[in-house]
N, C-alpha and C. Protein backbone atom coordinates (compact mmCIF):
# COMPACT_ATOMS: atom_id res chain seq x y z
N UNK A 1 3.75 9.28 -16.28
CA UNK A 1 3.18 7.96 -16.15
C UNK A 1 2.64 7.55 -17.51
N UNK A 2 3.23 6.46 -18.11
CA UNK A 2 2.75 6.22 -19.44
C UNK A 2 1.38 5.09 -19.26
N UNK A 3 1.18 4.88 -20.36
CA UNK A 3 -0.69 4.33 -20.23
C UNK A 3 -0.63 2.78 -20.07
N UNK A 4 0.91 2.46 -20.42
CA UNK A 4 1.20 1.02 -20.27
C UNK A 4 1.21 0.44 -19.00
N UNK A 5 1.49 1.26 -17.77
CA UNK A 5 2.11 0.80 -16.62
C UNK A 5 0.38 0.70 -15.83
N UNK A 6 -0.74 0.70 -16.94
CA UNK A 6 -2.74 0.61 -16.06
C UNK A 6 -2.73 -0.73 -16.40
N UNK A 7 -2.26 -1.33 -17.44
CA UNK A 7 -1.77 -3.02 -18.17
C UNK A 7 -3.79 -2.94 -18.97
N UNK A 8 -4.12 -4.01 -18.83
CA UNK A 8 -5.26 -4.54 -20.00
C UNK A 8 -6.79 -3.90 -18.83
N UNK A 9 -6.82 -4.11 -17.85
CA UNK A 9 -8.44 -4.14 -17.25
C UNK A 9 -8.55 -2.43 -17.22
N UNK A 10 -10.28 -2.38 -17.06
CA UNK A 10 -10.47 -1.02 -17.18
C UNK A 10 -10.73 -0.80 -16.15
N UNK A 11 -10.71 -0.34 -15.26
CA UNK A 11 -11.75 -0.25 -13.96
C UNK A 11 -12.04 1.47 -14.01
N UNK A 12 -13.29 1.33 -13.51
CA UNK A 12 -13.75 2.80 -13.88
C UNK A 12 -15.06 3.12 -12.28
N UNK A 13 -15.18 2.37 -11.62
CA UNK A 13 -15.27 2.67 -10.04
C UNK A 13 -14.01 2.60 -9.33
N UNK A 14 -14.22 3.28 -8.10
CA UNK A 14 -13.43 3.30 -7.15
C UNK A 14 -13.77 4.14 -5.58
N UNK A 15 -13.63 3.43 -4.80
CA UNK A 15 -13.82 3.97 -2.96
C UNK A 15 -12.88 3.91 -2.38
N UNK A 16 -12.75 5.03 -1.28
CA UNK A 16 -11.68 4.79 -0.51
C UNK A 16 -11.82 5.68 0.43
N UNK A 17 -11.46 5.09 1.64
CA UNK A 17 -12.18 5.59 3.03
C UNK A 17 -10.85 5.75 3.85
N UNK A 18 -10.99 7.18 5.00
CA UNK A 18 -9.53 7.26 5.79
C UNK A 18 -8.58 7.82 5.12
N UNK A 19 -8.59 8.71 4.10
CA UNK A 19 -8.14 9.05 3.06
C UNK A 19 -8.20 10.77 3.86
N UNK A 20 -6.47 11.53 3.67
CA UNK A 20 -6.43 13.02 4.22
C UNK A 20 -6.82 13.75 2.95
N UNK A 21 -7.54 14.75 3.48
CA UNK A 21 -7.93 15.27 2.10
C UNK A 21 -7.30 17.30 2.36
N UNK A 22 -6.74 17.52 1.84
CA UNK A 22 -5.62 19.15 1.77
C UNK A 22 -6.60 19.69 1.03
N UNK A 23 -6.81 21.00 1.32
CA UNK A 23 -6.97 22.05 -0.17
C UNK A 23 -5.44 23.31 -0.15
N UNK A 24 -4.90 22.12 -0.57
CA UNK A 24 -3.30 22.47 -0.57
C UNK A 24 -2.45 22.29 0.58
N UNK A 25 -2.21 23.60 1.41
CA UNK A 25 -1.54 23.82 2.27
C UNK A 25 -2.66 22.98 3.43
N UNK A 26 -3.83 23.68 3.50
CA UNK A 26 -4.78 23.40 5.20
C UNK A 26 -5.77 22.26 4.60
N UNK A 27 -5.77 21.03 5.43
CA UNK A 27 -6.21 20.42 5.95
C UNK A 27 -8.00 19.99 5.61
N UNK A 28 -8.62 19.65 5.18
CA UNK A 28 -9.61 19.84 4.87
C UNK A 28 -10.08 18.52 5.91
N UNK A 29 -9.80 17.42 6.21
CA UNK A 29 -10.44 15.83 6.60
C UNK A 29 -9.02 15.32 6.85
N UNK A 30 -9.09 14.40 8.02
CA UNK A 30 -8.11 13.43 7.95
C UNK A 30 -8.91 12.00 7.86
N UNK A 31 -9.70 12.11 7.88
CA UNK A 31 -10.65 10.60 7.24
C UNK A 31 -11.35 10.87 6.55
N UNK A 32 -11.72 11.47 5.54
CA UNK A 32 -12.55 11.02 4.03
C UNK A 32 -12.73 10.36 3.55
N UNK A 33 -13.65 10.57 2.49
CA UNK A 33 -13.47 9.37 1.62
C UNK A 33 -13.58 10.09 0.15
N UNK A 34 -12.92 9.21 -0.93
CA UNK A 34 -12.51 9.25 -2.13
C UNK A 34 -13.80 8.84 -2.97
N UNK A 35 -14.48 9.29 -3.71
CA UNK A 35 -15.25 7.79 -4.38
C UNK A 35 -15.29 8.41 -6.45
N UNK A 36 -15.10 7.27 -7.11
CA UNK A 36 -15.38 7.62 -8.89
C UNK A 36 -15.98 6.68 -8.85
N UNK A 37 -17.31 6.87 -9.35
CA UNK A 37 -19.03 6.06 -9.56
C UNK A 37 -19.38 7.27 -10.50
N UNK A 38 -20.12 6.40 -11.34
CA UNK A 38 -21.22 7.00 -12.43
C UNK A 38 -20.97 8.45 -13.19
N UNK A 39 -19.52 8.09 -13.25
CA UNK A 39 -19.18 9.47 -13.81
C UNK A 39 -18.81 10.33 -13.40
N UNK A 40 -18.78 10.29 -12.14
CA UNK A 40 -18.62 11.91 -11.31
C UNK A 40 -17.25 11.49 -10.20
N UNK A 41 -16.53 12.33 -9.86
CA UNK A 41 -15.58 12.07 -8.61
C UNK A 41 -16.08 12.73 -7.21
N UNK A 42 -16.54 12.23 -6.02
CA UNK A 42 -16.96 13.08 -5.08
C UNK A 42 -15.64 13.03 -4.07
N UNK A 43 -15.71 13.93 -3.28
CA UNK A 43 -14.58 14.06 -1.99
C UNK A 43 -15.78 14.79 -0.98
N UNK A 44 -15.73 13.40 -0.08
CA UNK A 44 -16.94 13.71 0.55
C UNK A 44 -15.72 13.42 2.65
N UNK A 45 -16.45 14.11 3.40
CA UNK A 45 -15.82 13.68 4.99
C UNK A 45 -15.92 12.72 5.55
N UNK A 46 -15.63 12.70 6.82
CA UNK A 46 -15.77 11.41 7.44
C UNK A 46 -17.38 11.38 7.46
N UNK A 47 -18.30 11.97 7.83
CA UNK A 47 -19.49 12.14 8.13
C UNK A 47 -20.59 12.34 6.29
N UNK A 48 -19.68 12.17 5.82
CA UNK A 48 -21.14 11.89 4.23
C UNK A 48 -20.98 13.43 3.49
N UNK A 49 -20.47 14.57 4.32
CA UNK A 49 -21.15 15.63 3.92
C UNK A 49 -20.16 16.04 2.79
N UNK A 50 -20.78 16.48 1.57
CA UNK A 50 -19.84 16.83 0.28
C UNK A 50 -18.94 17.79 0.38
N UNK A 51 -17.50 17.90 0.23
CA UNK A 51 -16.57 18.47 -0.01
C UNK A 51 -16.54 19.35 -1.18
N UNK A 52 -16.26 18.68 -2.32
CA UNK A 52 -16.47 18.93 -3.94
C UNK A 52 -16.89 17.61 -4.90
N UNK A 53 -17.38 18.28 -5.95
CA UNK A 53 -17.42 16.59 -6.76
C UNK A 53 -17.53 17.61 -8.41
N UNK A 54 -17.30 16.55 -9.19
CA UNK A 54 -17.46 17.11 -10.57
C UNK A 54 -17.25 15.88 -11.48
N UNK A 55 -18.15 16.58 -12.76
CA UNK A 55 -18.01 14.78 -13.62
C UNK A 55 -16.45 14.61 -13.87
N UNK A 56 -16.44 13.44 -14.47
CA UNK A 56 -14.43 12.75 -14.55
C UNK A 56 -14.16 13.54 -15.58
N UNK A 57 -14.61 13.83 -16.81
CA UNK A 57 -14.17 14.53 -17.81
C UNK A 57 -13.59 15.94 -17.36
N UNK A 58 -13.79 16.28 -16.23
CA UNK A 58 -13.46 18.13 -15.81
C UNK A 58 -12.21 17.77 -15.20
N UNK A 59 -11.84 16.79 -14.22
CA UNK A 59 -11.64 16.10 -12.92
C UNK A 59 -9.47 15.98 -13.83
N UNK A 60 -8.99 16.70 -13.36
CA UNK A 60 -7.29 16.11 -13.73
C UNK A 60 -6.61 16.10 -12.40
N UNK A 61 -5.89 14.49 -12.71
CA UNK A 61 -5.12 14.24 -11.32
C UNK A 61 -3.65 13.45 -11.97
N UNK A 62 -2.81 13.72 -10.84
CA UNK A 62 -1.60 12.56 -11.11
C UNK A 62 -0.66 12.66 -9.88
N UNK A 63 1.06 12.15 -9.81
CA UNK A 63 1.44 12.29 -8.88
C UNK A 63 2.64 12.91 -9.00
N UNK A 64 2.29 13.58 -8.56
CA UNK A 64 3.45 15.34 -9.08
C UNK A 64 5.13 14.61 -8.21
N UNK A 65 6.34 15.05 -8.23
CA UNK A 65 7.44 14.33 -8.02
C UNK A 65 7.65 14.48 -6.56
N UNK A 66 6.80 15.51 -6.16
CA UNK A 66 7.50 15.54 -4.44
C UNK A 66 6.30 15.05 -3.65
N UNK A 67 5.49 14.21 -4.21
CA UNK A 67 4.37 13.66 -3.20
C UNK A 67 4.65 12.44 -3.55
N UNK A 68 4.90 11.53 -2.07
CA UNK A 68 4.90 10.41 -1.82
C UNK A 68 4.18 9.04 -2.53
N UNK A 69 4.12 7.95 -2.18
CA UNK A 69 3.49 6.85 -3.40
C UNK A 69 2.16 6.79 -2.78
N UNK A 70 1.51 7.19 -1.51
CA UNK A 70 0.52 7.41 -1.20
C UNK A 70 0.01 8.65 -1.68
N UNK A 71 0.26 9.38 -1.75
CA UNK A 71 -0.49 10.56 -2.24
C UNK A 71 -1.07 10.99 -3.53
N UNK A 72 -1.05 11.82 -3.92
CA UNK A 72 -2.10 12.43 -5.58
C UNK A 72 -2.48 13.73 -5.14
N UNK A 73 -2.23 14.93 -6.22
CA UNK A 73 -3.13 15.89 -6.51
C UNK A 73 -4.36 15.96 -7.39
N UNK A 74 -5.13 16.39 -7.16
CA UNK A 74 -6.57 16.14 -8.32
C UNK A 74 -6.65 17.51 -8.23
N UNK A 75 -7.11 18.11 -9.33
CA UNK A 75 -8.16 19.46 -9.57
C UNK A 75 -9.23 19.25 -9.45
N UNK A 76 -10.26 19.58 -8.91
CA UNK A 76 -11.67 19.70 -9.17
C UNK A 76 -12.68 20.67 -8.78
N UNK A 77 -13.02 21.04 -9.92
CA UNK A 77 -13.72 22.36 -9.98
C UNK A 77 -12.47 23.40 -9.97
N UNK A 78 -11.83 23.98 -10.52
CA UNK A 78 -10.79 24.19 -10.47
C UNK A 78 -9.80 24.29 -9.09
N UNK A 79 -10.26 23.93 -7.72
CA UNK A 79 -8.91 23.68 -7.01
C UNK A 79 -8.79 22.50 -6.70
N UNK A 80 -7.31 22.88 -6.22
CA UNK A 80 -6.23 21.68 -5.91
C UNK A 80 -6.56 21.05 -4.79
N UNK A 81 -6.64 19.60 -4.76
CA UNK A 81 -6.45 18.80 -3.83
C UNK A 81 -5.42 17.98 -3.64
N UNK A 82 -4.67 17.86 -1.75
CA UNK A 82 -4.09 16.70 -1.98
C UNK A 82 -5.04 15.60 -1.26
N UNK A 83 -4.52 14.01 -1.89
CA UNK A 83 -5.23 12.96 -1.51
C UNK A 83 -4.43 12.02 -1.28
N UNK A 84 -4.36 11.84 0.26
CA UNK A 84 -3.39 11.49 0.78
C UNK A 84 -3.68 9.96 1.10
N UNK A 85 -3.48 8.86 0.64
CA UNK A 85 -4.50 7.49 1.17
C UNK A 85 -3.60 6.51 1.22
N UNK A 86 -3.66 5.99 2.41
CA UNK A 86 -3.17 5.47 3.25
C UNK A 86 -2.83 3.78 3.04
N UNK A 87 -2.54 2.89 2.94
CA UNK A 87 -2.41 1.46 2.20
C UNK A 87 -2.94 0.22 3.45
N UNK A 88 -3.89 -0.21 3.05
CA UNK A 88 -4.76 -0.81 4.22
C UNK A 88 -3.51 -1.85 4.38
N UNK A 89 -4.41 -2.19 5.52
CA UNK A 89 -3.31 -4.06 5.42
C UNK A 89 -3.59 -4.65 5.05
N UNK A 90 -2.81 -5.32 4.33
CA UNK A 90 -3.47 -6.94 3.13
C UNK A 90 -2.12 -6.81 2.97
N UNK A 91 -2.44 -7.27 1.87
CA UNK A 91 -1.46 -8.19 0.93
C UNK A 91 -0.50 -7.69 0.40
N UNK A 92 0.66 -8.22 0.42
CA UNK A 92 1.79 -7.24 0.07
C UNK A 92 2.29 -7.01 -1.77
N UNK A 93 1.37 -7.62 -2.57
CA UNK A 93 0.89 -7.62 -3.39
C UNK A 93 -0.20 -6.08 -3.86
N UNK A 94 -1.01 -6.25 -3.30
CA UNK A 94 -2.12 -5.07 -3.24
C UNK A 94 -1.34 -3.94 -3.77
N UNK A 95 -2.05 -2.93 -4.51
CA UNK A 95 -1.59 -1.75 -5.58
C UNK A 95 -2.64 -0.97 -4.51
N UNK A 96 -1.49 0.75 -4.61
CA UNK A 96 -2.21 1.26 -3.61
C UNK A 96 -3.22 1.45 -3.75
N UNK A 97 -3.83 2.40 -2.58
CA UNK A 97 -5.10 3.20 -3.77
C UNK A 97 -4.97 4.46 -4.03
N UNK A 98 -3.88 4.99 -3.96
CA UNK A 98 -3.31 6.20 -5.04
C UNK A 98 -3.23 5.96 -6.43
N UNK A 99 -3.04 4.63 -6.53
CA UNK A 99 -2.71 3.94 -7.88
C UNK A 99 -3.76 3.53 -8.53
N UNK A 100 -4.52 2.77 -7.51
CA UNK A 100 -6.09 2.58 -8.19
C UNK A 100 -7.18 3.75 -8.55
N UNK A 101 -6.56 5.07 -7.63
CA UNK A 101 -7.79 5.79 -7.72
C UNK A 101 -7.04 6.85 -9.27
N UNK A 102 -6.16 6.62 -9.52
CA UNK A 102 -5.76 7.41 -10.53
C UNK A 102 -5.95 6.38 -12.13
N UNK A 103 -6.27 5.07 -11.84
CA UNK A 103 -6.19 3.87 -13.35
C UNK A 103 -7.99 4.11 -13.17
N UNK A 104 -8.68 4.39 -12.01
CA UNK A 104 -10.02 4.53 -12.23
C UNK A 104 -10.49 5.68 -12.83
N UNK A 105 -9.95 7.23 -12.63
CA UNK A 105 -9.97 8.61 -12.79
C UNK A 105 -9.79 8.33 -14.05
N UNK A 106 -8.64 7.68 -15.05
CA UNK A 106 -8.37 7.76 -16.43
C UNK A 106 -8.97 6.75 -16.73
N UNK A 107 -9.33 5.81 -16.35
CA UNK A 107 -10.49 5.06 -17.44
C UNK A 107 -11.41 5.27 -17.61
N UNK A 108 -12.30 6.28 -16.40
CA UNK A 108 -13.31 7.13 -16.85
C UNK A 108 -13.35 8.29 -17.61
N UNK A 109 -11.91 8.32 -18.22
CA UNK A 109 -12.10 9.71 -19.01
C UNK A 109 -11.52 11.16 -17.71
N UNK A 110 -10.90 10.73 -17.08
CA UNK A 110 -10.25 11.79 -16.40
C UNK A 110 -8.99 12.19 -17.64
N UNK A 111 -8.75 13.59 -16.97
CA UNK A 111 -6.95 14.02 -17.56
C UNK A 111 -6.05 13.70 -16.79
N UNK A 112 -4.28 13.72 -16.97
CA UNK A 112 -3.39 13.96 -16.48
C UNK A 112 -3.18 14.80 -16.49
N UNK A 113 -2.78 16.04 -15.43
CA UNK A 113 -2.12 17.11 -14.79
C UNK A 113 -0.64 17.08 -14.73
């Protein structure tokens, strides 16, 4: 993914709720939520309670070739997550939020994996 295809805005928050969350193979949440605020990435459950989190600078994600346009792997803390998020209904316009949560991850200073 080259740096051209994020275009000019920075965005450096991001939420996202209903989101499956893997620690690889098993299952961790099938409704989570995603969130990059103030530096840090959390992967928190349906219910609030923290999963993992770590500041964006530790935090490398992208979308490896056999996961779908919804999906993403992230590292954090060194294991693997998948983040599986789902494309609300709107607008057929609208960029996923696989897409958003990965132009937010690197404008905060995340890596590519």
């Amino acid at each position: 993914m080259s740096e051209t295809e994020f275009g000019a805005t920075r965005v450096t928050e991001f939420s996202a709720t209903g989101v499956r969350i893997d620690r690889w193979a098993r299952s961790v949440t099938r409704a989570g939520q995603v969130t990059v605020k103030d530096g840090r990435v959390s992967l928190l459950t349906s219910y609030g309670r923290e999963i993992d989190s770590a500041p964006v600078g530790t935090v490398s994600a992208g979308r490896p070739w056999f996961a779908g346009a919804d999906a993403t792997v992230a590292r954090v803390n060194g294991t693997r997550y998948r983040l599986t998020m789902r494309r609300p209904d709107g607008k057929p316009g609208d960029a996923a939020p696989s897409h958003r949560f990965l132009e937010a991850l690197y404008s905060a200073g995340g890596r590519r994996s």
